[in-house]
Protein backbone atom coordinates (compact mmCIF):
# COMPACT_ATOMS: atom_id res chain seq x y z
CA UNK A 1 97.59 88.76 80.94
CA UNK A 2 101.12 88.85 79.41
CA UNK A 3 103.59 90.89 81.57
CA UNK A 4 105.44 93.61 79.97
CA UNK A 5 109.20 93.16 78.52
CA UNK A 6 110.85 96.21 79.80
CA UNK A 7 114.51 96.27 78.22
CA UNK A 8 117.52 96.97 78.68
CA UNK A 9 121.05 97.01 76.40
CA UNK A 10 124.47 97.18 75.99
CA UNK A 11 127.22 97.01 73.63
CA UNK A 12 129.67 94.07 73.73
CA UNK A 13 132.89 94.21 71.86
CA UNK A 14 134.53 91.18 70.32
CA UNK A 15 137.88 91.31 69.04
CA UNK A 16 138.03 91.20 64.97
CA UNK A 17 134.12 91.11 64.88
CA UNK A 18 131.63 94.19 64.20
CA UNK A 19 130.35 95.92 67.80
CA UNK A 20 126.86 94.08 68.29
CA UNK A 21 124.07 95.31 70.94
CA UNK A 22 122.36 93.03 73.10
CA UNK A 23 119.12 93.12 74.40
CA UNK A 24 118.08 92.00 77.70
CA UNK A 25 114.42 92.16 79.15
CA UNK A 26 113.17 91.91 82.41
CA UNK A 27 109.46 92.46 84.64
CA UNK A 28 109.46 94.89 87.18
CA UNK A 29 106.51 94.56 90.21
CA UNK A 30 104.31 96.55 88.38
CA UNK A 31 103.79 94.08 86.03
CA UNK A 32 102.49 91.84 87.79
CA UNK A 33 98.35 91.56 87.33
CA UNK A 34 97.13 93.46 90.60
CA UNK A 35 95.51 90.73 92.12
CA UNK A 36 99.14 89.13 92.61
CA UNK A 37 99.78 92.17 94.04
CA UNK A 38 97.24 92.52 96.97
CA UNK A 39 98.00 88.83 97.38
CA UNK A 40 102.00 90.11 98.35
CA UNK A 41 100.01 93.08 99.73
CA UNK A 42 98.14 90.82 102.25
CA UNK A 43 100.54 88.47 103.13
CA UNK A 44 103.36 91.77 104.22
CA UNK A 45 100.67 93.96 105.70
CA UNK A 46 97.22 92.11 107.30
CA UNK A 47 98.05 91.21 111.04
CA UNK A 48 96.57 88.22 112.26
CA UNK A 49 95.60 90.06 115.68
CA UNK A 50 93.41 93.52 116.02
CA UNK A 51 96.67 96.35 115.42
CA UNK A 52 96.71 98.52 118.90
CA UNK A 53 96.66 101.90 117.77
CA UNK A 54 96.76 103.56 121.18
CA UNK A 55 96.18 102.53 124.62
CA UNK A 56 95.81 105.16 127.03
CA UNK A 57 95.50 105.21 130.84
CA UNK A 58 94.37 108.18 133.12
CA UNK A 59 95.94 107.84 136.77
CA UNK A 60 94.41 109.42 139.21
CA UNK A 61 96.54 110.35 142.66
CA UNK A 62 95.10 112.39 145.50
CA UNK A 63 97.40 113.17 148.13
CA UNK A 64 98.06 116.29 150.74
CA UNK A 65 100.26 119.29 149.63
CA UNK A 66 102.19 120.78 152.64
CA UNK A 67 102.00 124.19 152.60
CA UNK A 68 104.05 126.81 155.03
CA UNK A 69 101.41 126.92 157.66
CA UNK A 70 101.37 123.57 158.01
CA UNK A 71 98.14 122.94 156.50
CA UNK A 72 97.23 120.32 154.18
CA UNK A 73 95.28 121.21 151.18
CA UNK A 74 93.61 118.27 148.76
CA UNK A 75 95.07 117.93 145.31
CA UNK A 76 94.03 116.27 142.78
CA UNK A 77 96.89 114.75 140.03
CA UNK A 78 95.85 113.05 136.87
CA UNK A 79 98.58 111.69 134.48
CA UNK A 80 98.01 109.84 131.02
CA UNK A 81 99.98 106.98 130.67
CA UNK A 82 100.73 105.25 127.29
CA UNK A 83 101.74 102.08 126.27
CA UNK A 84 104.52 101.55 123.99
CA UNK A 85 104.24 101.19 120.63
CA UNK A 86 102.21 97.79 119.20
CA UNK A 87 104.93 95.52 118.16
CA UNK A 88 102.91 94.12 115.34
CA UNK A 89 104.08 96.79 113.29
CA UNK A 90 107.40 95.47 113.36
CA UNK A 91 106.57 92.45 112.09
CA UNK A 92 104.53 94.60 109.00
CA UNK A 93 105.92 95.21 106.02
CA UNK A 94 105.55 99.38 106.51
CA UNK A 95 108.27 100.41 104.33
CA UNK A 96 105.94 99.79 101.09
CA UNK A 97 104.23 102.93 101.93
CA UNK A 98 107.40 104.86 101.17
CA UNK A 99 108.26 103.67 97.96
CA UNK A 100 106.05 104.92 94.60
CA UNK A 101 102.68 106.91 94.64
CA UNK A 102 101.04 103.90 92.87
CA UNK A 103 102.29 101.15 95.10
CA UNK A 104 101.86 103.15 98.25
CA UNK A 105 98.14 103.66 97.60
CA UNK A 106 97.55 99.69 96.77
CA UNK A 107 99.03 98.94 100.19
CA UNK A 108 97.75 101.68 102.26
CA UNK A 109 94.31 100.27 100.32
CA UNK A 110 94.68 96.70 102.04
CA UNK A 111 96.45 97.53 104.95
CA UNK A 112 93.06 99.66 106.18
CA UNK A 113 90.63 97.76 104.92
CA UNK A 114 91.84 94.04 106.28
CA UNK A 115 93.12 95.32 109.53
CA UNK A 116 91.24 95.78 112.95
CA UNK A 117 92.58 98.76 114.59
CA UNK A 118 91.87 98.75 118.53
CA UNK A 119 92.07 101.55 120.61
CA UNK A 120 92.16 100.76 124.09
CA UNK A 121 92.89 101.82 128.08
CA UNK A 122 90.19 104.08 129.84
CA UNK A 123 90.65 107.28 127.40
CA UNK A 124 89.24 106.59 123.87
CA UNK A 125 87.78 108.79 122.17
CA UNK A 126 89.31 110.88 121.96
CA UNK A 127 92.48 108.92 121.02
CA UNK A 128 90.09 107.55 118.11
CA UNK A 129 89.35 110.92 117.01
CA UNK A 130 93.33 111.67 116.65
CA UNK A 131 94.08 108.76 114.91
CA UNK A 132 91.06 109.23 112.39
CA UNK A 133 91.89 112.35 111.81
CA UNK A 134 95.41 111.32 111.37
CA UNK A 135 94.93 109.12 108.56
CA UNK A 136 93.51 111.44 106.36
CA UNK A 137 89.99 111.14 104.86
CA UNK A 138 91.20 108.72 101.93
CA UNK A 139 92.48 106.15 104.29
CA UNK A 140 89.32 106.78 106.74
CA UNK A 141 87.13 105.28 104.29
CA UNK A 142 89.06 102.16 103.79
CA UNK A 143 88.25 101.16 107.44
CA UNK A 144 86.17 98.38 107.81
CA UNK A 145 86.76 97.75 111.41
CA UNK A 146 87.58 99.51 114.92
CA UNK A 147 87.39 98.10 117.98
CA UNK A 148 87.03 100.12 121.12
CA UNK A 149 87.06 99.39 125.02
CA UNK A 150 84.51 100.81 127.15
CA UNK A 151 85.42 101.57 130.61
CA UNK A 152 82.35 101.73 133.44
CA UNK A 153 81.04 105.41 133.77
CA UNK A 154 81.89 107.04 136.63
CA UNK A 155 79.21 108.27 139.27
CA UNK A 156 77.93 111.36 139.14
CA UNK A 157 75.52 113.00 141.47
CA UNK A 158 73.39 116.69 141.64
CA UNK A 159 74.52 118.84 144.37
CA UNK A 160 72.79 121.72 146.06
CA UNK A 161 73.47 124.12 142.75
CA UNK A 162 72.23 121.75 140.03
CA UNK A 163 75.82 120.82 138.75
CA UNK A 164 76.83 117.57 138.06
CA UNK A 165 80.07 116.42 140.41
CA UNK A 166 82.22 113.07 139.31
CA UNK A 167 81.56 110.78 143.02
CA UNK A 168 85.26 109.70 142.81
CA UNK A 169 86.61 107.60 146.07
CA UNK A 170 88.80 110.63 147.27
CA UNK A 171 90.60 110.76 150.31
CA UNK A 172 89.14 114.61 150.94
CA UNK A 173 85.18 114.42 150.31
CA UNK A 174 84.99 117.90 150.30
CA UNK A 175 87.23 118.39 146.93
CA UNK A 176 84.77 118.15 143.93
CA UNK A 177 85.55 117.60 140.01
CA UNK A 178 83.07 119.23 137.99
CA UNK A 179 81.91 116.94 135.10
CA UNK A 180 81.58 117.88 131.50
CA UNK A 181 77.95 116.61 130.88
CA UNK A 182 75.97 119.42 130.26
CA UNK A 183 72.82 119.69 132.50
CA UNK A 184 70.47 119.87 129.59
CA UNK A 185 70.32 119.64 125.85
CA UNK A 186 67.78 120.33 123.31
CA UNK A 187 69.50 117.71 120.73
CA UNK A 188 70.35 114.78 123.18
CA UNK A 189 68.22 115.00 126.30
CA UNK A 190 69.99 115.31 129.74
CA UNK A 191 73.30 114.57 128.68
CA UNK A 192 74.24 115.44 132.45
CA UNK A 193 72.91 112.26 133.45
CA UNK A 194 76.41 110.56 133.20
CA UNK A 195 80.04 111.54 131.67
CA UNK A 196 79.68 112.30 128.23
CA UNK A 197 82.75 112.95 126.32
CA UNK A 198 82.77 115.27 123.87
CA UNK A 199 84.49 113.41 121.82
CA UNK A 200 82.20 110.90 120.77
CA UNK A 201 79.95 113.00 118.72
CA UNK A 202 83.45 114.09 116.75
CA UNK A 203 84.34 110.57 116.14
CA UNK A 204 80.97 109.79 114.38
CA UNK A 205 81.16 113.43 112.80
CA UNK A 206 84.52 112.54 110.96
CA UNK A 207 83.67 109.09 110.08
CA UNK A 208 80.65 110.37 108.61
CA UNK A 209 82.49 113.21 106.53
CA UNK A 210 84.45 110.31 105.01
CA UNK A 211 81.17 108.27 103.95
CA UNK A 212 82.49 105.44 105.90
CA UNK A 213 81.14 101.71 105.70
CA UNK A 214 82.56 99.93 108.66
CA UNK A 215 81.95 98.27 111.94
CA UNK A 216 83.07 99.24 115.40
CA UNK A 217 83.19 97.32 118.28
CA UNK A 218 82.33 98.38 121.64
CA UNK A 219 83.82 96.05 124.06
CA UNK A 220 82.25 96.50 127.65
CA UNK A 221 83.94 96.07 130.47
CA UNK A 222 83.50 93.30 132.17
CA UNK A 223 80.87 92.20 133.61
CA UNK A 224 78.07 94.83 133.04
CA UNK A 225 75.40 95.30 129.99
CA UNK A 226 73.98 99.01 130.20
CA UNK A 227 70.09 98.49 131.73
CA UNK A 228 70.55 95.38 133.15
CA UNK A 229 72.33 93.24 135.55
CA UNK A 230 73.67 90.10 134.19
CA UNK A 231 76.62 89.49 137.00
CA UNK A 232 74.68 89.45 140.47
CA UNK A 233 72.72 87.11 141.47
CA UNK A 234 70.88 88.42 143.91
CA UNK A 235 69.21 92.24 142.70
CA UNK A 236 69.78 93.41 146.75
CA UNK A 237 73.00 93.27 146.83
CA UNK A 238 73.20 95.48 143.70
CA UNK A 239 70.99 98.12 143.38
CA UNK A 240 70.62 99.03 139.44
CA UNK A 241 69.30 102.08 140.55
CA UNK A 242 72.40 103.20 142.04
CA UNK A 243 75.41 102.24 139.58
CA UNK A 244 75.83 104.41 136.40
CA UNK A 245 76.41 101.69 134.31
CA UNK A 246 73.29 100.12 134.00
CA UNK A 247 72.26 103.07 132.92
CA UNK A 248 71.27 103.50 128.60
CA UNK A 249 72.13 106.81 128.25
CA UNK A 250 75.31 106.70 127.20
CA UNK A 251 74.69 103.93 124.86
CA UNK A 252 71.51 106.03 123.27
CA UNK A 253 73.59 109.28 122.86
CA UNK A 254 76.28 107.20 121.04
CA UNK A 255 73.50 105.82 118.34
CA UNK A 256 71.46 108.87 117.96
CA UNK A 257 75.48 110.21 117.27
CA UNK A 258 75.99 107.34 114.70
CA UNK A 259 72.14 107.52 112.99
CA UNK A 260 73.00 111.18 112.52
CA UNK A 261 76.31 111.61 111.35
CA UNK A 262 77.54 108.04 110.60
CA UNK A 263 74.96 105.85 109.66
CA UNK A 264 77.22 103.69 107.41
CA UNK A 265 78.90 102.57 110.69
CA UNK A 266 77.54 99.51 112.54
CA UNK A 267 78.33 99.57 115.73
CA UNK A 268 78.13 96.52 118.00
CA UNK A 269 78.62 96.02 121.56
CA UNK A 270 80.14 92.94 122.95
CA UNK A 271 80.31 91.88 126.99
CA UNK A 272 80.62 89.20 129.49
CA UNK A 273 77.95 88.12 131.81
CA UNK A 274 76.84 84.68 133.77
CA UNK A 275 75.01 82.25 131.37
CA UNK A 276 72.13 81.64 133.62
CA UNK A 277 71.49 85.46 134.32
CA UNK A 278 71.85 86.44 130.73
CA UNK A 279 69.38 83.73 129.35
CA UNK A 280 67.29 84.45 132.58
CA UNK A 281 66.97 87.88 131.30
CA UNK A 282 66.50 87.68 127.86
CA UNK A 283 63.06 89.29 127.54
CA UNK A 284 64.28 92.38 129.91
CA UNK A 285 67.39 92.75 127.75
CA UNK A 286 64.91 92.98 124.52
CA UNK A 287 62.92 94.85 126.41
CA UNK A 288 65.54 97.86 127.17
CA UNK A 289 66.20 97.83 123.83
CA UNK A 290 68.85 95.09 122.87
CA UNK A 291 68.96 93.27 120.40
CA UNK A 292 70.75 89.96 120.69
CA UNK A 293 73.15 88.50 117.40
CA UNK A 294 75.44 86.02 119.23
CA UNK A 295 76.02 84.17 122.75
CA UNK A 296 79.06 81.35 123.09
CA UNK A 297 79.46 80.11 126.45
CA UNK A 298 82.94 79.37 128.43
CA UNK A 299 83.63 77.62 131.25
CA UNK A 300 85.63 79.23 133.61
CA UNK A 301 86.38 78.12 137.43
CA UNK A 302 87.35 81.15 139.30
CA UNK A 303 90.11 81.29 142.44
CA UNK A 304 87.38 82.58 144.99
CA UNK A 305 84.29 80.26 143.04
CA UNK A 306 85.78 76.55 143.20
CA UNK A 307 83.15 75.31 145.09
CA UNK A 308 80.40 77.11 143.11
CA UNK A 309 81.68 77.58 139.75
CA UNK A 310 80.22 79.85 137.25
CA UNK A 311 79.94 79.69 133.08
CA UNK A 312 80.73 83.12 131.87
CA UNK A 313 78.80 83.90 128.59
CA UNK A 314 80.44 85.97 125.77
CA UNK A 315 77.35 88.14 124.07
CA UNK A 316 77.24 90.44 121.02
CA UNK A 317 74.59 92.92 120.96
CA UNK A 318 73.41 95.71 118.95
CA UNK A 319 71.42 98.94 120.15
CA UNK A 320 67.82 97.84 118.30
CA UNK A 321 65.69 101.18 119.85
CA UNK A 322 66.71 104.20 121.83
């Protein structure tokens, strides 16, 4: 397709001759046929590594607060701390999103859609929520992938009133943090089974309002797969029973979220275990209601395991029935 002449002009003067106009064309970036375009689009705006978006951390301090009789009362301090901003985004290209309507909206159209956006640390969701709300509902349904880290879920345990406490390693047993899992729910089951954040069914509500088509990645902290063991070797010395996150409710809230209010999204989880556990355990991991896409074994010699070293396997699963 021919570009467009635009023109220009201007008069020159030459002694003893008639004043003549001159005419001078030229192509502005417009021009260009648009698949040029999200070729320059790609090259200034796709980063070759996932784009942080946020990576939150909640400290938790306990420590005595003197008082004037002497006394020392348990507090309980919690502080977010954030990392600073990715520095991929330097190296992006970002101004092209401030220059015209038309240009803005071809690279805000690859920059979502060819980008993984990660949102890490041990608060999530609702970090994901902010920055999906953030980006308006346009931009949300250019997203094509999110990754997310998945911290263990903290312990939780009934006590004598039927309310769900958090089992946190305090230095005063007797403080307790009420959780915000509700003890029962029509919709979900008992949601007070484990630490449900609010914020989860909000992500999948949004993503759902914007009709989007993309994949998330949950990335599981190492080394645990919810409902079954694939780190210990010997069951005794790790009761399943009695650590949260072997537990599948938090993974079955978070589909029967997706299958209602985002069912465009594909969400996969992805872990670490031992090779010989994991394929030793196949038919229980189908069996709880895995379903296995991808394994790739690495090698890896450990400080403390040089005598008996260990071949971590790298698995991608995907919640088959809940």
């Amino acid at each position: 397709m021919a570009a467009r002449a635009w023109q220009s002009g201007r008069i020159k003067p030459r002694k003893g001759e008639p004043l003549t106009f001159y005419l001078h064309t030229y192509t502005c970036f417009l021009d260009l046929p648009r698949e040029i375009r999200d070729r320059i689009y790609h090259e200034a705006l796709v980063a070759l590594e996932p784009i942080t978006v946020c990576s939150l951390d909640l400290k938790s301090n306990d420590y005595p607060l003197p008082i004037p009789d002497d006394d020392d009362r348990p507090t309980h301090e919690e502080t977010y701390v954030q990392a600073h901003k990715d520095p991929i985004l330097g190296e992006l290209a970002m101004s092209l999103f401030r220059t015209s309507t038309q240009i803005a909206n071809e690279a805000k159209a690859v920059f979502y859609s060819f980008n993984t956006f990660h949102i890490g640390g041990t608060q999530v969701w609702n970090p994901l929520y902010g920055f999906l709300d953030m980006i308006g509902s346009r931009n949300r349904s250019l997203l094509r992938k999110i990754s997310v880290e998945l911290d263990k879920p903290e312990r939780l345990r009934t006590d004598d009133h039927g309310v769900r406490l958090i089992c946190r390693q305090h230095r005063f047993p007797f403080q307790r943090v009420v959780s915000c899992g509700h003890k029962k729910d029509e919709d979900y089951g008992n949601r007070g089974a484990y630490l449900a954040d609010p914020a989860i069914e909000a992500c999948f509500r949004i993503l759902g309002t914007a009709g989007s088509t993309l994949e998330m990645e949950l990335q599981l902290e190492p080394p645990f797969l919810p409902g079954v063991n694939v780190w210990v070797d010997d069951p005794s010395s790790s009761d399943e029973a009695g650590h949260p996150w072997y537990s599948l409710e938090l993974p079955d809230f978070i589909e029967r979220c997706r299958r209602e209010f985002a069912p465009g999204v594909e969400l996969l989880w992805t872990g670490i275990g031992k090779q010989d556990l994991f394929l030793e355990r196949v038919e229980k991991i189908e069996a709880r209601g895995w379903e296995i896409l991808e394994t790739r074994a690495e090698c890896r010699v450990a400080p403390c395991w040089d005598v008996f070293p260990h071949i971590k396997l790298h698995f991608i699963v995907r919640r088959s029935a809940i």
